[in-house]
Protein backbone atom coordinates (compact mmCIF):
# COMPACT_ATOMS: atom_id res chain seq x y z
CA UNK A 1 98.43 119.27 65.57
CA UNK A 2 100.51 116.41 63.71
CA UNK A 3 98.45 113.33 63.52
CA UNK A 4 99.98 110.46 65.13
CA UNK A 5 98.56 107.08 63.87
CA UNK A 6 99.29 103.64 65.57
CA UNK A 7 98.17 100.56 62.84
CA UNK A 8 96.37 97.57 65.05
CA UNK A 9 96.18 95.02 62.48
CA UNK A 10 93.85 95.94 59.94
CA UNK A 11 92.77 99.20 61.73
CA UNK A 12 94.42 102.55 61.91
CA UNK A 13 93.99 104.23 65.10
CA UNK A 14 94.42 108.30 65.18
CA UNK A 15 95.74 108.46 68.92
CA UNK A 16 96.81 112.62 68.81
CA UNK A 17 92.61 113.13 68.06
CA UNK A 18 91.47 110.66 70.23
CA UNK A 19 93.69 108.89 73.11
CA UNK A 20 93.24 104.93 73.95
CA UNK A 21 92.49 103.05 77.19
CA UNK A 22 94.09 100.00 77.98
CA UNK A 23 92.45 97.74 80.30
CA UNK A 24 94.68 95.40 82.34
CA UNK A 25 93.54 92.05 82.67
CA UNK A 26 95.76 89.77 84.77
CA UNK A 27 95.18 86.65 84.81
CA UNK A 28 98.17 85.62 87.55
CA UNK A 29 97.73 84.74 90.96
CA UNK A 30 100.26 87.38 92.50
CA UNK A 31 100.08 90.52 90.17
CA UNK A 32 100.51 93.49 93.01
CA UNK A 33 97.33 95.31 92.44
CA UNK A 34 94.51 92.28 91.90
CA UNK A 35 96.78 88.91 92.35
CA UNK A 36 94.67 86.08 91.92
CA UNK A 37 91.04 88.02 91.27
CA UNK A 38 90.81 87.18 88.10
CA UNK A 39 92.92 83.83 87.83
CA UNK A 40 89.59 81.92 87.50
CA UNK A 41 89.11 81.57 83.37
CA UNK A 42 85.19 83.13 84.37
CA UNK A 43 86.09 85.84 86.22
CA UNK A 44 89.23 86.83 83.96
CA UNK A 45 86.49 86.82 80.82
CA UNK A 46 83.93 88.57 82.80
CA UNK A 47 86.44 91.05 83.63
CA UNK A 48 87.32 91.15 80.28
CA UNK A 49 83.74 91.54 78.63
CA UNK A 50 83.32 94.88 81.63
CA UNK A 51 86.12 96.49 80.67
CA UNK A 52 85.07 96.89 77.14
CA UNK A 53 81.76 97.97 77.87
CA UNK A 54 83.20 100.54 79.99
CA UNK A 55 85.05 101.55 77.05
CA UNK A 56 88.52 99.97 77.14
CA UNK A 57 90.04 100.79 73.38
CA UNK A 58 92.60 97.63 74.48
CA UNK A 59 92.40 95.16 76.63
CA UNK A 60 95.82 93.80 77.87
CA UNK A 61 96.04 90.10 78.52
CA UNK A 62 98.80 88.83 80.84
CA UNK A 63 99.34 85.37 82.29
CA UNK A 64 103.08 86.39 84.03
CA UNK A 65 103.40 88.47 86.93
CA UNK A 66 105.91 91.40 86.57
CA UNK A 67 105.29 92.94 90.09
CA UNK A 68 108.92 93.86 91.57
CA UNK A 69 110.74 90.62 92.86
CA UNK A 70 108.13 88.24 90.59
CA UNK A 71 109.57 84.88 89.30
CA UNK A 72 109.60 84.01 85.74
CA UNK A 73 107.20 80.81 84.93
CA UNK A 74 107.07 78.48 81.94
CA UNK A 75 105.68 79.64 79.20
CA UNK A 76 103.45 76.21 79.00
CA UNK A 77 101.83 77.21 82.23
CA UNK A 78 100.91 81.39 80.80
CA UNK A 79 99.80 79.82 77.79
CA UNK A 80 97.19 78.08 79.97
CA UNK A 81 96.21 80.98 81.68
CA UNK A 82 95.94 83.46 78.63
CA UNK A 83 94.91 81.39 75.33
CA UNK A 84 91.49 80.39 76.94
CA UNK A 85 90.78 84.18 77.63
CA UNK A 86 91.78 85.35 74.40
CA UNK A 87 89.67 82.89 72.50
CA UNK A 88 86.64 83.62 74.50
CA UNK A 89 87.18 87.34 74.32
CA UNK A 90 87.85 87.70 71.07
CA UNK A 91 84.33 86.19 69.94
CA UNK A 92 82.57 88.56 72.19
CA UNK A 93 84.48 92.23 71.95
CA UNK A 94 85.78 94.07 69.41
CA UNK A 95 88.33 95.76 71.09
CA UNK A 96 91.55 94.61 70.07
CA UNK A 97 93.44 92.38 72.51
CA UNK A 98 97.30 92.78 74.15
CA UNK A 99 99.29 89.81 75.33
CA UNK A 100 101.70 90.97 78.06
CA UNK A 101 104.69 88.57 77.21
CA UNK A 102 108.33 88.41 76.82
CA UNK A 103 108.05 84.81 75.23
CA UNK A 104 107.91 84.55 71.38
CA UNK A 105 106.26 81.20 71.88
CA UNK A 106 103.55 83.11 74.24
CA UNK A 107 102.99 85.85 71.57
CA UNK A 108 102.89 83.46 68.23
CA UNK A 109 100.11 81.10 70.05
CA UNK A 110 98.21 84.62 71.44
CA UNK A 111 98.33 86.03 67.95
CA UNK A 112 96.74 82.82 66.49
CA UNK A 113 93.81 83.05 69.35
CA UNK A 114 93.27 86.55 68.58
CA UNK A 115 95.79 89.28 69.84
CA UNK A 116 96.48 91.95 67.69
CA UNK A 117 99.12 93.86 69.87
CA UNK A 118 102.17 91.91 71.61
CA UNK A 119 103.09 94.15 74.60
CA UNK A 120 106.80 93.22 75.88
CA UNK A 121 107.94 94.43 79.18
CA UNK A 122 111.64 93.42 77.85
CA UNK A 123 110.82 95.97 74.35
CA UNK A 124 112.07 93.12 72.18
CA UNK A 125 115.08 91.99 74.29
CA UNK A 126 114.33 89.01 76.02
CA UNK A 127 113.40 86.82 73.27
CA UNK A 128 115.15 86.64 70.00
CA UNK A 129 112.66 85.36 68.28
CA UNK A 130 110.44 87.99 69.20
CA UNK A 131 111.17 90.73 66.40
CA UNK A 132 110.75 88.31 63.56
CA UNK A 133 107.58 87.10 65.18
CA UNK A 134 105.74 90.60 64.82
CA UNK A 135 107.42 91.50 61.40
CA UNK A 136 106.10 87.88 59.98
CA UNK A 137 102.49 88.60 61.92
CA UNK A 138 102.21 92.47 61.16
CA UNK A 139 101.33 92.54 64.97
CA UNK A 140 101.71 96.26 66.66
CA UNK A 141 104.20 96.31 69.33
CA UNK A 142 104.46 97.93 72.76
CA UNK A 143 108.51 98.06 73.56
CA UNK A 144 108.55 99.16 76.93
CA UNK A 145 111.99 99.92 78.92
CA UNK A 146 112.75 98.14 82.24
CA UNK A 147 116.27 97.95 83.58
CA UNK A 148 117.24 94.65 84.68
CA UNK A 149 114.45 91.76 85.12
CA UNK A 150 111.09 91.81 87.68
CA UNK A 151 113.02 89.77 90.18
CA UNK A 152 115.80 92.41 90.19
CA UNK A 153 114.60 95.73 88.88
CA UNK A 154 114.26 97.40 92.49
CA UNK A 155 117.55 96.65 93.36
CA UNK A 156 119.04 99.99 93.05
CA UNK A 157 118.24 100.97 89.61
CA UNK A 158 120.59 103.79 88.07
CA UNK A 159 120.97 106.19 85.44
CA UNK A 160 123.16 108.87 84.73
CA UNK A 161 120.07 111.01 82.90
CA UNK A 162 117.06 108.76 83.21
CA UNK A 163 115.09 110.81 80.46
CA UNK A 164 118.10 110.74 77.80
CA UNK A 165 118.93 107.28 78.28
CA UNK A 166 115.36 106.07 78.13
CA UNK A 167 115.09 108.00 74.81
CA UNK A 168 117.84 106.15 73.44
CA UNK A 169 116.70 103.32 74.35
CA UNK A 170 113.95 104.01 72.50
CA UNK A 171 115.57 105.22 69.07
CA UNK A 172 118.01 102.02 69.44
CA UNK A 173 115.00 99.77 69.47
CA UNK A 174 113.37 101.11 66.73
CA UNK A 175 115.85 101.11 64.38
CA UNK A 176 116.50 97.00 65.35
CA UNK A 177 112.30 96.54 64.60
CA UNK A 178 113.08 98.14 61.34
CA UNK A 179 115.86 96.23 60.63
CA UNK A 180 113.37 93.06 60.86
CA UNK A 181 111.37 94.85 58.49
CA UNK A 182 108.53 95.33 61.63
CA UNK A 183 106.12 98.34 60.10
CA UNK A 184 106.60 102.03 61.54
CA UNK A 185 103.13 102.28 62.15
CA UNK A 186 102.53 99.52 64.40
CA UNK A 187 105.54 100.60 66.96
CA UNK A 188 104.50 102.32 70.18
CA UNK A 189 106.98 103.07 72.84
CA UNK A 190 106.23 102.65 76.82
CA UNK A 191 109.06 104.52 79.10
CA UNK A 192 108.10 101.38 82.14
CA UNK A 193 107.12 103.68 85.22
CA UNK A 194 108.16 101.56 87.87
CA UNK A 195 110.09 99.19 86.47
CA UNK A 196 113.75 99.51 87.45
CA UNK A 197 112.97 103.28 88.38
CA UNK A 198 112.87 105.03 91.67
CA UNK A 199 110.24 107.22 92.54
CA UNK A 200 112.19 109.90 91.57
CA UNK A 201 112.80 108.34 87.91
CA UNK A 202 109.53 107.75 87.64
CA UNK A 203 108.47 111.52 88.32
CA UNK A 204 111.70 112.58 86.44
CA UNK A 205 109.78 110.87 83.27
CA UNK A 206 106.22 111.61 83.79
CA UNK A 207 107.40 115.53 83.79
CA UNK A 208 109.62 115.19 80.80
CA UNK A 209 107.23 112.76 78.70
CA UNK A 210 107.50 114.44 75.22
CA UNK A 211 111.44 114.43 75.66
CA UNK A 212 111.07 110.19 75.04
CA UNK A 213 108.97 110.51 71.82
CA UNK A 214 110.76 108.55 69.28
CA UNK A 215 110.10 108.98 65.49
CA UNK A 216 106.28 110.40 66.45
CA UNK A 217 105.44 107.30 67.21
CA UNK A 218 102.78 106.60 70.36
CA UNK A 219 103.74 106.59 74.10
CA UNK A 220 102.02 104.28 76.08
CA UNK A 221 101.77 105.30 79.96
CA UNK A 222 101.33 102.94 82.81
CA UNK A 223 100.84 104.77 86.28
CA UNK A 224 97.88 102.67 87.54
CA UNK A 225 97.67 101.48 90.71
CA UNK A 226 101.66 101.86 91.34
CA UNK A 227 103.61 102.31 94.47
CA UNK A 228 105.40 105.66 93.95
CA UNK A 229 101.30 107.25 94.27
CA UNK A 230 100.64 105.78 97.62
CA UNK A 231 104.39 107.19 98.64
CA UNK A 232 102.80 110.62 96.94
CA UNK A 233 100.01 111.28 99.05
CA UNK A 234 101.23 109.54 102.39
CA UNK A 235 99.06 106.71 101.94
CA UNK A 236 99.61 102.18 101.92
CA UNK A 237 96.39 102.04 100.98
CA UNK A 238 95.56 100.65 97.16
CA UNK A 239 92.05 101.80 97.01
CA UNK A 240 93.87 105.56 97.94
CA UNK A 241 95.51 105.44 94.26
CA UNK A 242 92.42 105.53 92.26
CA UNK A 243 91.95 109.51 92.79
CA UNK A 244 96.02 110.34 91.48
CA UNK A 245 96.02 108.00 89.11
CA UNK A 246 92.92 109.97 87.49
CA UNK A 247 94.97 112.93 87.86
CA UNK A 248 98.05 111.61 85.98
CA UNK A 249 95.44 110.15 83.18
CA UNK A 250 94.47 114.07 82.63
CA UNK A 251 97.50 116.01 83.06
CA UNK A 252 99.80 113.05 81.12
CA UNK A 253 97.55 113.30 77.86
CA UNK A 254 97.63 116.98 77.74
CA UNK A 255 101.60 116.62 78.00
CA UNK A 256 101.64 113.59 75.32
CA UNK A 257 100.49 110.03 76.54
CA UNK A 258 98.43 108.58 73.30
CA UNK A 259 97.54 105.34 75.58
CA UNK A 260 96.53 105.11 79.31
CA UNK A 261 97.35 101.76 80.70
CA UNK A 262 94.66 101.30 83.64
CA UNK A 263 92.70 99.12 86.14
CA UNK A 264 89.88 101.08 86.67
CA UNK A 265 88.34 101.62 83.11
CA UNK A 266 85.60 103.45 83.73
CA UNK A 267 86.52 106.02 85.77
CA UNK A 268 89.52 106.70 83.52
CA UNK A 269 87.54 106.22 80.46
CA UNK A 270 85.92 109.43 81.58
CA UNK A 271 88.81 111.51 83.01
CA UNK A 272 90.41 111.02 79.62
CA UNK A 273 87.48 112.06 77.70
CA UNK A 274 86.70 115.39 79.74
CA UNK A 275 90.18 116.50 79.11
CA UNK A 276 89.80 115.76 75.70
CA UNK A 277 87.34 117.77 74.99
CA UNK A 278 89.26 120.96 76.85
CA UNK A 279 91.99 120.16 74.72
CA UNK A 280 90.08 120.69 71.73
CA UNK A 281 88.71 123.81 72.44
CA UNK A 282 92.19 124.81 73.61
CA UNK A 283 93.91 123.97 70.07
């Protein structure tokens, strides 16, 4: 197997031997999943400090909500929410730390509190200062797709190919972070499952995830917790997606997810780690 290294920082992670787990730590008050559980600066960090003994390689700070319809919010007000967390967190794990953000000013004042990964639902497009900010930093970057904006990315999202045009996407992106002189290494690429896709985009992707691998870099895969699995096995209820989402965490790093995006760390801590060790013995 081709080794497929993503650089955090000062540390090189080898994600085709060993796969990462991204905990998601929301510190909003109406995220879809956990809105407002974790808005209190106590809870968020004891959230925090749980995830990472449960194993979370990452743990993804965001302050925004980008549920579908979600309004955008100043960045003086996520800066609140998120800079408080970071600092404490970053004294007490040593995981390294996301911030979920679209704003360069967000990113530059996370970075200086501790993140080492900037993780932009917009991949770079939303803010131009953005790209310069992780070349000058030598942060690693999550560019995730997402047609149109939260507020309007259900609206009756369309592609002609879904797969090819995400991949493009992709390879377009990364050739504008090298332009900024952003490092290879540090790039990974998230395809956005649910985020201006329909269920069947979203499926449409999750079967054809080594077709959106650009330049070997990592693919990042968020499925936690999302609406298309309650529409998949008949069910509103969120406590029903824990048992799919498992499933996908399996099945999508056998076909190629490096990094599992998830709310329940545990339980996917050790779903990933089972099926890593089949895969080894497979070859």
């Amino acid at each position: 197997m081709r080794e497929r290294i993503w650089k955090i920082g000062e540390r090189v992670f080898n994600v085709s031997r060993r796969g990462l787990i991204m905990g998601v730590l929301n510190v909003t008050p109406d995220s879809f999943s956990d809105g407002g559980n974790f808005f209190a600066l106590e809870k968020a960090i004891e959230h925090g400090l749980r995830m990472a003994a449960e194993g979370a390689d990452i743990v993804d700070v965001g302050g925004e909500s980008t549920r579908p319809g979600a309004e955008t919010i100043r960045a003086e007000e996520e800066l609140r929410r998120v800079v408080p967390v970071i600092e404490k967190l970053r004294a007490k794990i040593d995981a390294p730390i996301s911030i979920d953000t679209s704003k360069t000013e967000v990113a530059r004042v996370a970075i200086h509190a501790g993140a080492s990964i900037v993780n932009d639902v917009t991949g770079g497009r939303g803010d131009k200062g953005m790209l310069p900010l992780i070349a000058e930093t030598n942060s690693a970057f999550i560019i995730m797709h997402m047609q149109g904006t939260p507020r309007t990315m259900q609206n009756q999202p369309r592609y002609s190919d879904v797969v090819s045009e995400i991949a493009d996407f992709f390879r377009q992106q990364y050739a504008r972070a090298i332009v900024y002189n952003i490092d290879p290494m540090a790039i990974a690429f998230d395809p956005g499952i649910g985020f201006g896709k329909t269920f069947d985009h979203n499926l449409e992707l999750l079967a054809q995830l080594e077709r959106l691998r650009a330049r070997d870099r990592p693919l990042v895969v968020g499925v936690s917790r999302k609406s298309f699995l309650g529409k998949l096995i008949n069910s509103p209820e969120m406590s029903d997606r824990l048992a799919p989402a498992l499933a996908l965490t399996s099945l999508l790093r056998a076909r190629g997810a490096d990094v599992l995006r998830v709310h329940d760390v545990r339980e996917n801590v050790s779903a990933l780690r089972v099926t890593e060790a089949i895969l080894r013995r497979a070859g």
